[in-house]
N, C-alpha and C. Protein backbone atom coordinates (compact mmCIF):
# COMPACT_ATOMS: atom_id res chain seq x y z
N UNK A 1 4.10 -29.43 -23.34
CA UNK A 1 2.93 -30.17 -22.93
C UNK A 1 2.59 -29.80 -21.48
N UNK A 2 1.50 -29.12 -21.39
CA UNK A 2 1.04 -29.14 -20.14
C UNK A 2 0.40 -30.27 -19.03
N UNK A 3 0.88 -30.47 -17.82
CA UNK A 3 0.12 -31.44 -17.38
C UNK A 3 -0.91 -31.03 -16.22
N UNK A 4 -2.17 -31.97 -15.60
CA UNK A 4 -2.71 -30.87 -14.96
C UNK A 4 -2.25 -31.26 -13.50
N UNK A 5 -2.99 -30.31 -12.71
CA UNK A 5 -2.59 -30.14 -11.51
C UNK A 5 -3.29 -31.59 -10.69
N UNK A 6 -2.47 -31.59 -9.71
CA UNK A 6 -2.70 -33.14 -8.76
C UNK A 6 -3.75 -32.46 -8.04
N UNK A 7 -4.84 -33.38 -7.84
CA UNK A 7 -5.90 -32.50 -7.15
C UNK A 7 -5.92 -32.56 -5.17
N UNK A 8 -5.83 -31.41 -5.11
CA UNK A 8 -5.28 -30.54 -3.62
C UNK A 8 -6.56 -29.99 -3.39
N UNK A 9 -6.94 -30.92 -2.29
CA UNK A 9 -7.85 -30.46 -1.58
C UNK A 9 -7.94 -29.76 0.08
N UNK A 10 -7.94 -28.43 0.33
CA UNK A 10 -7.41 -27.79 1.83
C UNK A 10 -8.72 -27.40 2.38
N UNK A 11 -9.07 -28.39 3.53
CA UNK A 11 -9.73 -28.61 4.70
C UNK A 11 -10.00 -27.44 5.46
N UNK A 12 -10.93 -26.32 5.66
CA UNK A 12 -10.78 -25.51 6.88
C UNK A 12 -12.51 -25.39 8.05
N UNK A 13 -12.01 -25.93 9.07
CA UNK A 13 -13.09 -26.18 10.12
C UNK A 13 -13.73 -24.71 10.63
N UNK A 14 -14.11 -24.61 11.17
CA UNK A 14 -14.50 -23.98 12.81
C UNK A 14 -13.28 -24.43 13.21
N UNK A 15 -12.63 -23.38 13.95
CA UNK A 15 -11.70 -24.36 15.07
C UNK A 15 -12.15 -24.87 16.21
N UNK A 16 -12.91 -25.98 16.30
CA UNK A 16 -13.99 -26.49 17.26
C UNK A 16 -14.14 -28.13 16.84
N UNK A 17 -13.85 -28.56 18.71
CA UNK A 17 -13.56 -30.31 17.80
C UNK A 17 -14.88 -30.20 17.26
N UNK A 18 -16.32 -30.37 17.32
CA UNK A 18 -17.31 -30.71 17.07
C UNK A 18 -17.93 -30.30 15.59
N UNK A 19 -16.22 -29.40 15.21
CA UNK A 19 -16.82 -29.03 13.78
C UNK A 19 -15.55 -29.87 13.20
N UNK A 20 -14.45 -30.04 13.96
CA UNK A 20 -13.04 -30.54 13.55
C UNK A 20 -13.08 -32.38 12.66
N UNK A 21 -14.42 -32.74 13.72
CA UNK A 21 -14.39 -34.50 13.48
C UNK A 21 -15.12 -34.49 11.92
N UNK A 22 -16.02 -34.00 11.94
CA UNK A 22 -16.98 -34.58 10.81
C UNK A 22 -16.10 -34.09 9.58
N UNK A 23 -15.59 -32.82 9.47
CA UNK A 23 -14.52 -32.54 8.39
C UNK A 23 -13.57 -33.66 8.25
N UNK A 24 -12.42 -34.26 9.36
CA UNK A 24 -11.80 -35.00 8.97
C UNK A 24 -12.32 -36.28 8.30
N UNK A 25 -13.48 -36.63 9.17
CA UNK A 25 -14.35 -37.66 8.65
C UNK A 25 -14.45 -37.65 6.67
N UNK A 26 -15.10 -36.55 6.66
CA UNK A 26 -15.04 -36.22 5.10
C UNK A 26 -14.12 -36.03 4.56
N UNK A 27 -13.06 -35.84 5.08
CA UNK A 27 -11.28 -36.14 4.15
C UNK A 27 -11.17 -37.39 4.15
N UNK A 28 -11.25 -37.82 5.38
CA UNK A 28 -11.04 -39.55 5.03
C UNK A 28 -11.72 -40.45 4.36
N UNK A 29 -12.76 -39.89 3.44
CA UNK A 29 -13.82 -40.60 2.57
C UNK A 29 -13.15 -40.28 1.22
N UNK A 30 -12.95 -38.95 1.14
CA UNK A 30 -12.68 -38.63 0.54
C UNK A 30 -11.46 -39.09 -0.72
N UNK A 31 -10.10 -39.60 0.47
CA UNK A 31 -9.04 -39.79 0.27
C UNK A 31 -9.39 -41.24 0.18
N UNK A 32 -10.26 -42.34 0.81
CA UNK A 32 -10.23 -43.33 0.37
C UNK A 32 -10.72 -43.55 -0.94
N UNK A 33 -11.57 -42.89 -1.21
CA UNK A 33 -12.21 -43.28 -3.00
C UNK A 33 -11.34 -43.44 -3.74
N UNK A 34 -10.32 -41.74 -3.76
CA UNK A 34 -9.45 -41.21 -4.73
C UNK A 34 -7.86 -41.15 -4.01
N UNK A 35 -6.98 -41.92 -4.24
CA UNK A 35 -5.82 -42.10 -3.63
C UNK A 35 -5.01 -41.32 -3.88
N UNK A 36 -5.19 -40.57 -5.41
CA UNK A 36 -4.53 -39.53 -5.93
C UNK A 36 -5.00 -38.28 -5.44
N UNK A 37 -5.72 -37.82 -4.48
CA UNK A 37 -6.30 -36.57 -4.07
C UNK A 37 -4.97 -36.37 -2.57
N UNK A 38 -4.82 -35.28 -2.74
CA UNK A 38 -4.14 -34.50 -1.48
C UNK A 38 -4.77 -33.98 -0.69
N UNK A 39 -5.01 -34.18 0.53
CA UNK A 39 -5.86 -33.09 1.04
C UNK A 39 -5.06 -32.53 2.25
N UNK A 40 -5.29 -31.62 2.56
CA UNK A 40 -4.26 -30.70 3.33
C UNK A 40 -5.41 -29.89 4.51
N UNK A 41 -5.53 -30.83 5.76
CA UNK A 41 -6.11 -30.11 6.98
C UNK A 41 -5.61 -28.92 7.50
N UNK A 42 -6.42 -27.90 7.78
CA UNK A 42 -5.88 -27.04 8.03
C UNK A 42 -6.67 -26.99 9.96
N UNK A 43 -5.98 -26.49 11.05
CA UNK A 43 -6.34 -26.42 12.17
C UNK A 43 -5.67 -25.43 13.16
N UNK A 44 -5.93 -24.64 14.16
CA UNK A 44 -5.27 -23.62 14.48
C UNK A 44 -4.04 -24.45 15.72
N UNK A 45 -2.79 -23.87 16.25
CA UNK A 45 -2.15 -24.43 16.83
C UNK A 45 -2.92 -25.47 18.32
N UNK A 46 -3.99 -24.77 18.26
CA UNK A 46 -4.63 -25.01 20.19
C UNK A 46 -4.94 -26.54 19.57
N UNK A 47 -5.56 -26.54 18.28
CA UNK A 47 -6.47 -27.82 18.03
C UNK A 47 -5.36 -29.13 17.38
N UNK A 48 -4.36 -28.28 17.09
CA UNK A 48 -3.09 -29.30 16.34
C UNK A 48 -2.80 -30.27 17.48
N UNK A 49 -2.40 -29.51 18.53
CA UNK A 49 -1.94 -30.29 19.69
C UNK A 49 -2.91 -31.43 20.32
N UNK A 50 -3.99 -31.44 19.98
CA UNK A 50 -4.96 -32.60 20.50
C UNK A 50 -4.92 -33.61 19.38
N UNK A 51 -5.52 -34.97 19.91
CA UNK A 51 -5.05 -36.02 18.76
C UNK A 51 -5.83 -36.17 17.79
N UNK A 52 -6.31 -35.20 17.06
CA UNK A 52 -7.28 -34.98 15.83
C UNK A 52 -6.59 -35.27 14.91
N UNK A 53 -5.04 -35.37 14.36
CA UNK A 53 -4.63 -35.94 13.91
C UNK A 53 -4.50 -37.65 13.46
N UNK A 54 -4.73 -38.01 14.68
CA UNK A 54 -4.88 -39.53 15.00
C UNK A 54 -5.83 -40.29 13.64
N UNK A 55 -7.02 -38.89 13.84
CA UNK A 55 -8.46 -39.44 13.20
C UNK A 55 -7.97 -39.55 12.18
N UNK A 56 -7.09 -39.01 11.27
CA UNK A 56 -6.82 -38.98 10.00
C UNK A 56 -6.13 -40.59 9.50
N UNK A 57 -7.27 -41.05 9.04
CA UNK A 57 -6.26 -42.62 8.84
C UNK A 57 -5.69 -43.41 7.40
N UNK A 58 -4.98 -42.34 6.73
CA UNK A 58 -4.43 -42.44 5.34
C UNK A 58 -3.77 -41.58 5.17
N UNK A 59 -2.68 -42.05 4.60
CA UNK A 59 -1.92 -40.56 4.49
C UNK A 59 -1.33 -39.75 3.67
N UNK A 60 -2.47 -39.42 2.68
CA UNK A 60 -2.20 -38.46 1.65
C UNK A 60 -3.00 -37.59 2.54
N UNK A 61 -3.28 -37.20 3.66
CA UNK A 61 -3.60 -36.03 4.75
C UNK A 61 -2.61 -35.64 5.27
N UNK A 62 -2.21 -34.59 5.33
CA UNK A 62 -1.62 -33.96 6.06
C UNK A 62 -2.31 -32.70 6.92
N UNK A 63 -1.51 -32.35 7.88
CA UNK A 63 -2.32 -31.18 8.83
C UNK A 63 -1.29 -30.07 8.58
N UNK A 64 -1.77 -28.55 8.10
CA UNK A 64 -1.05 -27.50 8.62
C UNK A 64 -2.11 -26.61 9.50
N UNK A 65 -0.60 -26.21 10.45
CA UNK A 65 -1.21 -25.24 11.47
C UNK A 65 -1.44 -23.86 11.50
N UNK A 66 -3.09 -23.46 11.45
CA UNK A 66 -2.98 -22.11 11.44
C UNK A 66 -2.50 -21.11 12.91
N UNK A 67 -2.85 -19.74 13.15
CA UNK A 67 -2.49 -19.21 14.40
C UNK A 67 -3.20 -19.41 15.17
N UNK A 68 -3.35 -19.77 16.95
CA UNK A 68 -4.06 -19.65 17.26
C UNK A 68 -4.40 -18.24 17.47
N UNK A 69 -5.95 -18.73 17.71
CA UNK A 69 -6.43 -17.32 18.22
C UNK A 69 -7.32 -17.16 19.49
N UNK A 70 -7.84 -18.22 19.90
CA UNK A 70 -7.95 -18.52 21.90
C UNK A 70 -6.91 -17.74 22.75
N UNK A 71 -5.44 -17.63 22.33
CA UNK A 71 -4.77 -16.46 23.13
C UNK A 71 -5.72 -14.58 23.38
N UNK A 72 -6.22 -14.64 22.03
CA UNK A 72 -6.59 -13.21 22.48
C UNK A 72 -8.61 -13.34 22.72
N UNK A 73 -9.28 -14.60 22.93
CA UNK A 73 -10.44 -14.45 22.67
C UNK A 73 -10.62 -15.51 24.15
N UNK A 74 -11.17 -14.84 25.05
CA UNK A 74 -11.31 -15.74 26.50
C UNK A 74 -12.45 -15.85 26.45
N UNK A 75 -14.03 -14.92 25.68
CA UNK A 75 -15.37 -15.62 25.45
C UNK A 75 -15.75 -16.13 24.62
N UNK A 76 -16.85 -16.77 24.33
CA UNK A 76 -17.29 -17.60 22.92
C UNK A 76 -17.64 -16.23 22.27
N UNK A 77 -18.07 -15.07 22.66
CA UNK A 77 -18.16 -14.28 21.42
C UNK A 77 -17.15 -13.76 20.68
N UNK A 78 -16.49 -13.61 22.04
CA UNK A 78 -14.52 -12.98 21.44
C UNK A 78 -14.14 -13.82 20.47
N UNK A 79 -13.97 -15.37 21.13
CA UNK A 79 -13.70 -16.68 19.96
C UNK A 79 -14.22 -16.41 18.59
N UNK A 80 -15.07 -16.60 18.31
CA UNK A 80 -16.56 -15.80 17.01
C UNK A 80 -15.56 -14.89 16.50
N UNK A 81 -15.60 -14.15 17.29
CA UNK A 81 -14.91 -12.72 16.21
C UNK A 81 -13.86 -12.31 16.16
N UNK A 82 -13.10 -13.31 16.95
CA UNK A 82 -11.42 -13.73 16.40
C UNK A 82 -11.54 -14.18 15.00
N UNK A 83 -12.03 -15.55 14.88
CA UNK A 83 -12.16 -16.60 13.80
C UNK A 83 -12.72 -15.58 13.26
N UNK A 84 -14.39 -15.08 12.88
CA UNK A 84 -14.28 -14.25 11.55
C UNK A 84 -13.30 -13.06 11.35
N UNK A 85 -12.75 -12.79 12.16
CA UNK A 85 -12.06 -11.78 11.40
C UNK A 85 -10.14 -11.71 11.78
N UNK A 86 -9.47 -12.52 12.22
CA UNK A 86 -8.49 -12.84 12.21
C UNK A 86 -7.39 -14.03 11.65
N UNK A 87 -8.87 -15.00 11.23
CA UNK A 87 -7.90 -16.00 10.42
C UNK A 87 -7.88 -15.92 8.79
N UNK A 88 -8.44 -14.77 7.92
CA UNK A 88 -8.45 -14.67 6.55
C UNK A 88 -6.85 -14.89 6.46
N UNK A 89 -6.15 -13.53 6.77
CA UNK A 89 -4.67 -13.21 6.60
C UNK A 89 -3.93 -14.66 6.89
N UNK A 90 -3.76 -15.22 7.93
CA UNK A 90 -2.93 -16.10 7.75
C UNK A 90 -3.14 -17.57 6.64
N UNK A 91 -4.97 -17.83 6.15
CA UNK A 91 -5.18 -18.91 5.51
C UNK A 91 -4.14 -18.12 4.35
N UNK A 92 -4.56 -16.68 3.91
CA UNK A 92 -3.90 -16.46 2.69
C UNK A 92 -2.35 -16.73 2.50
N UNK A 93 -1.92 -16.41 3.28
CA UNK A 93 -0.35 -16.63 3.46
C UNK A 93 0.02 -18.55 3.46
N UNK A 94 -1.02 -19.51 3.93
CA UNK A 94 -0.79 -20.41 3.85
C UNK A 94 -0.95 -20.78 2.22
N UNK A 95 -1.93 -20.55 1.85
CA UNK A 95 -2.23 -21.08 0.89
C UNK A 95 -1.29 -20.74 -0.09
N UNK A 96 -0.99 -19.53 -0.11
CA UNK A 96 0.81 -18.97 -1.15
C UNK A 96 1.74 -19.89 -1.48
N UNK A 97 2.09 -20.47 0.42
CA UNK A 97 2.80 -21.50 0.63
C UNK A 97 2.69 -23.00 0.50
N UNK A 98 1.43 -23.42 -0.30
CA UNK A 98 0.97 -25.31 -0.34
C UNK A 98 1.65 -25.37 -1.76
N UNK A 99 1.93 -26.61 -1.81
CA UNK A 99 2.61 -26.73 -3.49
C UNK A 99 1.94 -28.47 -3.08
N UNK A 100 1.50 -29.07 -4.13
CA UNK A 100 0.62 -28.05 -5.49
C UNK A 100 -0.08 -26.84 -4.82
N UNK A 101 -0.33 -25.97 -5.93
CA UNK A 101 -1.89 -24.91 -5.45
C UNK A 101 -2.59 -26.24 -4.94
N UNK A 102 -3.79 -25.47 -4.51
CA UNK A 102 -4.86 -25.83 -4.16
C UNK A 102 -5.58 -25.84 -5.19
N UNK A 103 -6.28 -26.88 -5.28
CA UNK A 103 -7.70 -26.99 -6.89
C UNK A 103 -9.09 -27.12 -6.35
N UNK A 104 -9.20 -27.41 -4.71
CA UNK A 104 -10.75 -27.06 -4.67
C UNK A 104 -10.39 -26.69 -2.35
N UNK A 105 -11.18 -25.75 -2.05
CA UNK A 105 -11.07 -25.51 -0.68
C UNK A 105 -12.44 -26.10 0.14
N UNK A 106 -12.48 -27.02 0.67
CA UNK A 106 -13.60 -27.09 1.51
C UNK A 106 -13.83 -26.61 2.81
N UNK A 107 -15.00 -25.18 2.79
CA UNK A 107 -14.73 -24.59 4.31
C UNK A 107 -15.62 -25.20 4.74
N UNK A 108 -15.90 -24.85 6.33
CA UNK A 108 -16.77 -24.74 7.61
C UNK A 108 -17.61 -24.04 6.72
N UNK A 109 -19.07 -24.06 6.92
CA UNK A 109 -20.59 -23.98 6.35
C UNK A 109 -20.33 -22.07 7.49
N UNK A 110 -19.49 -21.72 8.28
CA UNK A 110 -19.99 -20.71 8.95
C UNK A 110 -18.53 -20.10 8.56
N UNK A 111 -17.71 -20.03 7.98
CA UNK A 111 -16.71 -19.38 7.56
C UNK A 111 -17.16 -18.65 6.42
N UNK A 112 -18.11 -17.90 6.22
CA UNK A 112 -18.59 -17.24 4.64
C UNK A 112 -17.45 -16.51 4.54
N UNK A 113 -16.15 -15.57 4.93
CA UNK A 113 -15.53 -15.13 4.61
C UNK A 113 -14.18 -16.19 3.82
N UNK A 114 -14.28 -17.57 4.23
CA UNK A 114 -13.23 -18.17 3.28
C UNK A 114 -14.16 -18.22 1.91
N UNK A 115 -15.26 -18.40 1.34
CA UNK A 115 -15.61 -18.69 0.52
C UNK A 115 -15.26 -17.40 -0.27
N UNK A 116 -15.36 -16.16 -0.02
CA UNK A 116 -15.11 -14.98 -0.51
C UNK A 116 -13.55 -15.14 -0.73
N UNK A 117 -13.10 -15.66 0.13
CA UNK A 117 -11.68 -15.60 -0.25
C UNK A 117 -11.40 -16.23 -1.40
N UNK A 118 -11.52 -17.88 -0.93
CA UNK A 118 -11.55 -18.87 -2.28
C UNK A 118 -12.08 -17.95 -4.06
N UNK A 119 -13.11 -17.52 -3.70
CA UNK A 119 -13.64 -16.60 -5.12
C UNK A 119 -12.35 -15.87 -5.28
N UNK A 120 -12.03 -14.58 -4.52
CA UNK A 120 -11.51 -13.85 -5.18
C UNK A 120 -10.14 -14.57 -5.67
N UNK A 121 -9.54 -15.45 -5.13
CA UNK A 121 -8.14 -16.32 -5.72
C UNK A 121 -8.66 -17.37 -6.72
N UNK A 122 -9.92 -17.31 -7.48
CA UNK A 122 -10.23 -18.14 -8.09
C UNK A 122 -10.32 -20.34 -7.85
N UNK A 123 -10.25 -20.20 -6.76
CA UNK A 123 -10.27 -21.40 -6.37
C UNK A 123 -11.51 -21.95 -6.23
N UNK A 124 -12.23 -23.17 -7.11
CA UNK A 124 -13.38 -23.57 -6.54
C UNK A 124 -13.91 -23.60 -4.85
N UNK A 125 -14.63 -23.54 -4.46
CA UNK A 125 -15.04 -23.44 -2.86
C UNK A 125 -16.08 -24.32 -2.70
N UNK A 126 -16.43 -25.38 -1.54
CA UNK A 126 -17.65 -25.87 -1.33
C UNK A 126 -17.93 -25.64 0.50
N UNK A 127 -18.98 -24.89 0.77
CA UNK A 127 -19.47 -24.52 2.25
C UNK A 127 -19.91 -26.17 2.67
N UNK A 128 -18.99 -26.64 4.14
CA UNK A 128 -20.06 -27.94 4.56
C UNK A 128 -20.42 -27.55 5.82
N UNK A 129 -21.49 -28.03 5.75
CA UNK A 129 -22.14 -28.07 7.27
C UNK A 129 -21.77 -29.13 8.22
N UNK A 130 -21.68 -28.88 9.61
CA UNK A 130 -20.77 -29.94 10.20
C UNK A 130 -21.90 -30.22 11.22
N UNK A 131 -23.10 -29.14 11.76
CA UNK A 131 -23.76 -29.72 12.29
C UNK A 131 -24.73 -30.52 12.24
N UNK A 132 -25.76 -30.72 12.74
CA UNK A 132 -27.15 -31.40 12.61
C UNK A 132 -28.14 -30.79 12.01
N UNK A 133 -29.26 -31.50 11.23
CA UNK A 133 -29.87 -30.55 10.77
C UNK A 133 -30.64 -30.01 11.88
N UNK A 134 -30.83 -30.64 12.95
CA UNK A 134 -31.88 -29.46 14.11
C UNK A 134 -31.46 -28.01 14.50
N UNK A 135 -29.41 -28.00 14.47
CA UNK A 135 -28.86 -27.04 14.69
C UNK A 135 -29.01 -26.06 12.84
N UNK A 136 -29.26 -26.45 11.68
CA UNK A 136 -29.37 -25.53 10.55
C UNK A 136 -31.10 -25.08 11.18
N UNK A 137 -32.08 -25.73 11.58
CA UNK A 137 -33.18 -24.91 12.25
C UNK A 137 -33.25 -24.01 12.92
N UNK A 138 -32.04 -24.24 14.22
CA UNK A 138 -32.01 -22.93 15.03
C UNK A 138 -31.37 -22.19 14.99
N UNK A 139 -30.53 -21.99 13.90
CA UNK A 139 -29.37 -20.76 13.04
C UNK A 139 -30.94 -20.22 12.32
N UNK A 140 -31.64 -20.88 11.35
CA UNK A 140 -31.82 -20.56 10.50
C UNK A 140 -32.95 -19.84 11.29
N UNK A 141 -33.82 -20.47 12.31
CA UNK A 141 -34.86 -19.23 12.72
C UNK A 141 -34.20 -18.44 13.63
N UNK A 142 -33.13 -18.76 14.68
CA UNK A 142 -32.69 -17.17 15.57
C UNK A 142 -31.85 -16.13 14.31
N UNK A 143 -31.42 -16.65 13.16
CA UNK A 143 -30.52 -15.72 12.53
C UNK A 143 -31.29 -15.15 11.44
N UNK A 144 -32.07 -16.03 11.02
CA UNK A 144 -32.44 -15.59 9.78
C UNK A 144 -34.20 -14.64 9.87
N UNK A 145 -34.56 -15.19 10.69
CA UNK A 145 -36.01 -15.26 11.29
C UNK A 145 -36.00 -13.60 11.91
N UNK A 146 -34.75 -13.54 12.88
CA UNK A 146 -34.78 -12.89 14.10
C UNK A 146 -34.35 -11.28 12.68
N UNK A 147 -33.57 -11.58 12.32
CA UNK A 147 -33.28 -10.45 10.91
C UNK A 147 -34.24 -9.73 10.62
N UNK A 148 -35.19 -10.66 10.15
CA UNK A 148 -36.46 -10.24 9.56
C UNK A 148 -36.94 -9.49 10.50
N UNK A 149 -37.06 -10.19 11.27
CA UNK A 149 -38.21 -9.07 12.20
C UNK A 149 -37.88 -7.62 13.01
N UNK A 150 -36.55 -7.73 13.02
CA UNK A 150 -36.04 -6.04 12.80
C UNK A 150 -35.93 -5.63 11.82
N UNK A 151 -36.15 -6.15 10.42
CA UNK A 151 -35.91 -5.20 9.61
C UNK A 151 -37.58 -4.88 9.27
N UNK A 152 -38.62 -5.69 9.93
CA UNK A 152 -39.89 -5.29 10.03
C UNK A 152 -40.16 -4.17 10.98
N UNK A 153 -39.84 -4.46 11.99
CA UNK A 153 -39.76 -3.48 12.94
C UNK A 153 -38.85 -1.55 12.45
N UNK A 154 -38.06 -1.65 11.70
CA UNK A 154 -37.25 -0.75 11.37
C UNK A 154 -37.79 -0.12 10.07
N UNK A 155 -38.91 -1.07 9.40
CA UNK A 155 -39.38 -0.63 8.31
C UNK A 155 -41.32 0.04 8.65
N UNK A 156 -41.53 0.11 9.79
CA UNK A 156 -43.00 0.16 10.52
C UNK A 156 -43.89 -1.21 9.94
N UNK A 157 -43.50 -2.21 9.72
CA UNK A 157 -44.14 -3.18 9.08
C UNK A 157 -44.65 -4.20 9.87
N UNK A 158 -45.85 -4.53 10.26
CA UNK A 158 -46.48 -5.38 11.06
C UNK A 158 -46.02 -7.27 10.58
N UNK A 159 -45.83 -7.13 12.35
CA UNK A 159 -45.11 -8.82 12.33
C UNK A 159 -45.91 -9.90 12.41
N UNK A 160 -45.49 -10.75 11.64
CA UNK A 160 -47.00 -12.06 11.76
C UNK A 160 -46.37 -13.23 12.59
N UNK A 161 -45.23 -13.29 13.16
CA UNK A 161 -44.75 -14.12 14.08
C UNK A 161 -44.87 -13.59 15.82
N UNK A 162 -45.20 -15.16 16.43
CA UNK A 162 -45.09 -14.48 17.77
C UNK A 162 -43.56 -14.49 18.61
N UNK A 163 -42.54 -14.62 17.89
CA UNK A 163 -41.15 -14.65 17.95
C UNK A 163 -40.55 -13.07 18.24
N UNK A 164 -40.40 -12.69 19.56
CA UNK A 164 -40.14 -11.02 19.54
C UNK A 164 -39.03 -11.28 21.25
């Protein structure tokens, strides 16, 4: 007889309090509905050490610590491109290590590379957004907006925005 898996839910932020609170916030909703849910925070060592833990107020949460990576990233862009591209390897190695598996991963809305991860290990994935919606406006027109109009520019294609 098979039985199913206890449902394990693993938390991964921005490592940034301002992305750190509203995640825990949503574990702790989470875990109050459903008492039988695990959820397993994940946070890099710099952010373990501050009392973000505290916030967690039930305790089928637990926190594991990923590496930091502020040792090798002293600007916010360095930071950026530490996090995308230095914390895949160690989530994977964590996740090897959680018992139960994991049955659903909730990333940071700006981690698109965990969601790729989650896919390829077959793990359901849900992207949250931690900021405001005024901040999904100004991602969405400097990133998405600003795209366009070099790839207008790169294609000889006349621009109908005065955004240059």
């Amino acid at each position: 007889m098979e039985f199913p898996l206890q449902p394990h839910v693993v938390v991964l932020p921005y490592p940034s309090q301002g992305h750190i609170n509203p995640m825990i916030n949503l574990s702790n909703i989470l875990v109050s509905n459903n008492p039988d849910i695990l959820v397993t925070f994940l946070v890099t060592h710099h952010c373990f050490s501050r009392p973000t833990s505290s916030n967690a107020k039930l305790r089928n949460i637990t926190f594991a610590a990923l590496p930091d990576l502020r040792l090798s990233a002293d600007t916010f862009d360095a930071t950026v491109h530490a996090v995308m591209t230095q914390m895949e390897a160690p989530l994977q190695s964590l996740l090897d290590r959680l018992h139960p598996p994991p049955t659903l991963l909730i990333c940071d809305a700006f981690l698109s590379w965990a969601v790729a991860l989650a896919n390829r290990r077959n793990i359901p994935v849900a992207a949250f957004w931690t900021t405001s919606t005024a901040e999904l406006w100004v991602q969405y027109f400097h990133l998405f907006q600003g795209n366009q109009l070099c790839l207008q520019k790169k294609l000889g294609e006349p621009s109908e925005s005065t955004y240059e």
